[in-house]
Protein backbone atom coordinates (compact mmCIF):
# COMPACT_ATOMS: atom_id res chain seq x y z
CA UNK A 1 55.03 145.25 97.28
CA UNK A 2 57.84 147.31 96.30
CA UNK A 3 59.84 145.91 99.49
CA UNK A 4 58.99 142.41 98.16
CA UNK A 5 60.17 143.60 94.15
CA UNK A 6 63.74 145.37 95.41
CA UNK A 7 64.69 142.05 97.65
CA UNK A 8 63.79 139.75 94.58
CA UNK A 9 66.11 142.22 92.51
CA UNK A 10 68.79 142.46 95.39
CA UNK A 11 68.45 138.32 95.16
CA UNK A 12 68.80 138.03 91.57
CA UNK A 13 71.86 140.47 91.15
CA UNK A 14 73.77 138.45 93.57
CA UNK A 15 73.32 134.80 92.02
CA UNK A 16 75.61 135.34 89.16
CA UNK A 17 78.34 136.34 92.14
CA UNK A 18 77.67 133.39 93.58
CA UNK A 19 78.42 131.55 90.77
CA UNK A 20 81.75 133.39 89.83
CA UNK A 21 82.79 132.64 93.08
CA UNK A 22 83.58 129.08 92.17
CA UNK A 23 87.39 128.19 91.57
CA UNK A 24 88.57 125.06 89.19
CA UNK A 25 91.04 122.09 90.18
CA UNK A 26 92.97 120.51 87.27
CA UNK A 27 95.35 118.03 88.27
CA UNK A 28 97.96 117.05 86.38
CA UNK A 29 98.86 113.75 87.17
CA UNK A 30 95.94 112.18 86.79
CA UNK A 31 94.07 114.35 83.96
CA UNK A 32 90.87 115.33 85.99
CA UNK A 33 89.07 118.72 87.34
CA UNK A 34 86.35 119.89 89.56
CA UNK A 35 85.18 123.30 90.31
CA UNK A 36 86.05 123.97 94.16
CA UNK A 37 83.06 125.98 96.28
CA UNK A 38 83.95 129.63 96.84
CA UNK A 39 84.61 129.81 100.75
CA UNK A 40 87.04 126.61 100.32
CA UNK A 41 90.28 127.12 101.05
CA UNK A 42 93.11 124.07 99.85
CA UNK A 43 96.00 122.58 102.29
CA UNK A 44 98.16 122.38 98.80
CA UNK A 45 98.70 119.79 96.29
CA UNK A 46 98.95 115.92 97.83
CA UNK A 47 103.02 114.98 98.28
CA UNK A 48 102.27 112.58 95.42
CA UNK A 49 100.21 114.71 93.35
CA UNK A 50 97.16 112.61 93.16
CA UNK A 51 94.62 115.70 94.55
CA UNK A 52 93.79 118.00 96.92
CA UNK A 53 92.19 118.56 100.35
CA UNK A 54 89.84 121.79 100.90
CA UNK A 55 88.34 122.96 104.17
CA UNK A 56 85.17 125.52 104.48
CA UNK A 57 86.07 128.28 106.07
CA UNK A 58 85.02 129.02 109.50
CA UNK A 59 82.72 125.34 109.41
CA UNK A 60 83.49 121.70 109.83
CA UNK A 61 83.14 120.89 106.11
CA UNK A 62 85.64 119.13 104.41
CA UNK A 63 86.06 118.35 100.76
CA UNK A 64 89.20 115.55 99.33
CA UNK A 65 89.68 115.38 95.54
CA UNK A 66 91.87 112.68 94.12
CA UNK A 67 92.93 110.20 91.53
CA UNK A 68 93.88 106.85 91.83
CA UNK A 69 94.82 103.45 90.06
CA UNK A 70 91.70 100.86 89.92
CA UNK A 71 94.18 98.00 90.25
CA UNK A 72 91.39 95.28 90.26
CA UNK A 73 89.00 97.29 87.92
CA UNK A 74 86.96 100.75 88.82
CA UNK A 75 83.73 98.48 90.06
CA UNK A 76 86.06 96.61 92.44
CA UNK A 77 87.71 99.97 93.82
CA UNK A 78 83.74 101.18 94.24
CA UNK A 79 83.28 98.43 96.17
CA UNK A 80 86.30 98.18 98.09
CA UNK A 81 85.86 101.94 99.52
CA UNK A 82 81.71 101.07 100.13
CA UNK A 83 83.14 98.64 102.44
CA UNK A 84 85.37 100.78 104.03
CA UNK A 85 83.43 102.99 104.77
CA UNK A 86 80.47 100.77 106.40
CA UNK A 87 83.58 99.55 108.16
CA UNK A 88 83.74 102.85 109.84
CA UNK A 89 80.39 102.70 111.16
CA UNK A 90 78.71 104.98 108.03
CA UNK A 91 75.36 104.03 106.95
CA UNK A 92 75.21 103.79 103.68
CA UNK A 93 71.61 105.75 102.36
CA UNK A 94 72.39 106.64 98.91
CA UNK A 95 74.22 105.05 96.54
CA UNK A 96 74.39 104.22 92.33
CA UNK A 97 76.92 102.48 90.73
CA UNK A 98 77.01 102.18 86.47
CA UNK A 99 80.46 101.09 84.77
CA UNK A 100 82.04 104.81 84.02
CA UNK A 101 81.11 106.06 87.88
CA UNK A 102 79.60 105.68 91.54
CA UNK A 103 78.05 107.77 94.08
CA UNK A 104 77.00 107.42 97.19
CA UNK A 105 76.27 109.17 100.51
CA UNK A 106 75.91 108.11 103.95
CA UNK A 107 75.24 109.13 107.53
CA UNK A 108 77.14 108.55 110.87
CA UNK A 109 75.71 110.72 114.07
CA UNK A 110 75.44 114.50 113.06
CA UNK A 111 77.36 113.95 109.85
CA UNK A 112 76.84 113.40 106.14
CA UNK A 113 79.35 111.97 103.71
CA UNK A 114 79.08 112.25 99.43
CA UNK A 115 81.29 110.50 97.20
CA UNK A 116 81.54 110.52 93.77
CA UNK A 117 83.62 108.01 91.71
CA UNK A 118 84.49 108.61 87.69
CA UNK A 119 86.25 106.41 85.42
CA UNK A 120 89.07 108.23 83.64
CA UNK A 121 89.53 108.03 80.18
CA UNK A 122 92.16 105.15 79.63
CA UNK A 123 90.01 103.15 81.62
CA UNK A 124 91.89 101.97 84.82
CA UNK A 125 92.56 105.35 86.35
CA UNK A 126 89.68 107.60 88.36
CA UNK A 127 89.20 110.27 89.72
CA UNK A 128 86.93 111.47 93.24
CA UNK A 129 85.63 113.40 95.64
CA UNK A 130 84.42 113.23 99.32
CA UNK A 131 82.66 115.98 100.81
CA UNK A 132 81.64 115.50 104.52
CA UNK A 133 79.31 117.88 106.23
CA UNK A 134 77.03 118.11 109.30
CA UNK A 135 73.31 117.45 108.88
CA UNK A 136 72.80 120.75 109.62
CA UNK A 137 74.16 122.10 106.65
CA UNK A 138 72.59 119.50 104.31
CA UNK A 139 70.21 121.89 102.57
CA UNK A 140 72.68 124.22 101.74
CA UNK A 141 75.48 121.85 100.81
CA UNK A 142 72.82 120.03 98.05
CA UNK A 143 73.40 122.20 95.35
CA UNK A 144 76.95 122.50 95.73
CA UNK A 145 77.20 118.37 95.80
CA UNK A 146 75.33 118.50 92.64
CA UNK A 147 77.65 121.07 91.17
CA UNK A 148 80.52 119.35 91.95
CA UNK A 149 79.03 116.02 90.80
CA UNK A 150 78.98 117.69 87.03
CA UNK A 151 81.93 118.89 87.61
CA UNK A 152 84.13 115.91 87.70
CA UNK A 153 85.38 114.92 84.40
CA UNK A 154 88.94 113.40 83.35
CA UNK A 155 90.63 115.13 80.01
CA UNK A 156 90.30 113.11 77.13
């Protein structure tokens, strides 16, 4: 019993490391952040300064952030990378779609894709992420997908 009470403790005490361990992404051009994973590392700022790509270290895990113009309207651009995507042979097993945002996940072989979609504030600009993972890290990628999910928000 005591065994069982010092690794519940030794548990506990580490969980608000964990949760320091997150960094933050603002980006300037566009007016959006995200908190970024601790273990992520970033290949710099985009030439164009629309986002950022992060890798995990030492694991095929992959995370894109970025803004962009919704030149036809946000529900188009939602659409238009849906498509895409299916045209790349992803199955599509996840996804919901409201005015202000999207999200959706797929599968293709031994890997897992999540992206999010959110409708900046002046209302033809967004801002996303793609995270792409292997199945076999699906259980311990969940609760940093929902992280970053509330994470995502322009500056108004």
């Amino acid at each position: 019993m005591r065994a069982l009470i010092l690794i519940l403790f030794a548990l506990l005490a580490t969980t608000p490391a964990l949760a320091q361990g997150w960094d933050h992404y603002d980006n300037g051009r566009f007016g959006y952040g995200i908190d970024i994973p601790p273990g992520f590392v970033s290949g710099g700022e985009s030439d164009n300064g629309d986002g950022q790509a992060f890798a995990a270290e030492g694991k095929p895990t992959h995370l894109l952030v970025w803004g962009g113009h919704a030149l036809e309207g946000f529900e188009a651009e939602v659409t238009q990378r849906m498509r895409w995507d299916g045209d790349e042979a992803w199955n599509i097993t996840y996804q919901a779609t409201t005015p202000r945002w999207a999200s959706w996940s797929a599968i293709k072989g031994f890997r897992i894709l999540y992206q999010r979609m959110v409708l900046l504030c002046d209302g033809s600009s967004y801002a996303a992420f793609r995270a792409e993972y292997s199945v076999t890290d699906s259980a311990a990628m969940d609760p940093v997908i929902e992280r970053l999910v509330r994470s995502l928000r322009g500056e108004c």
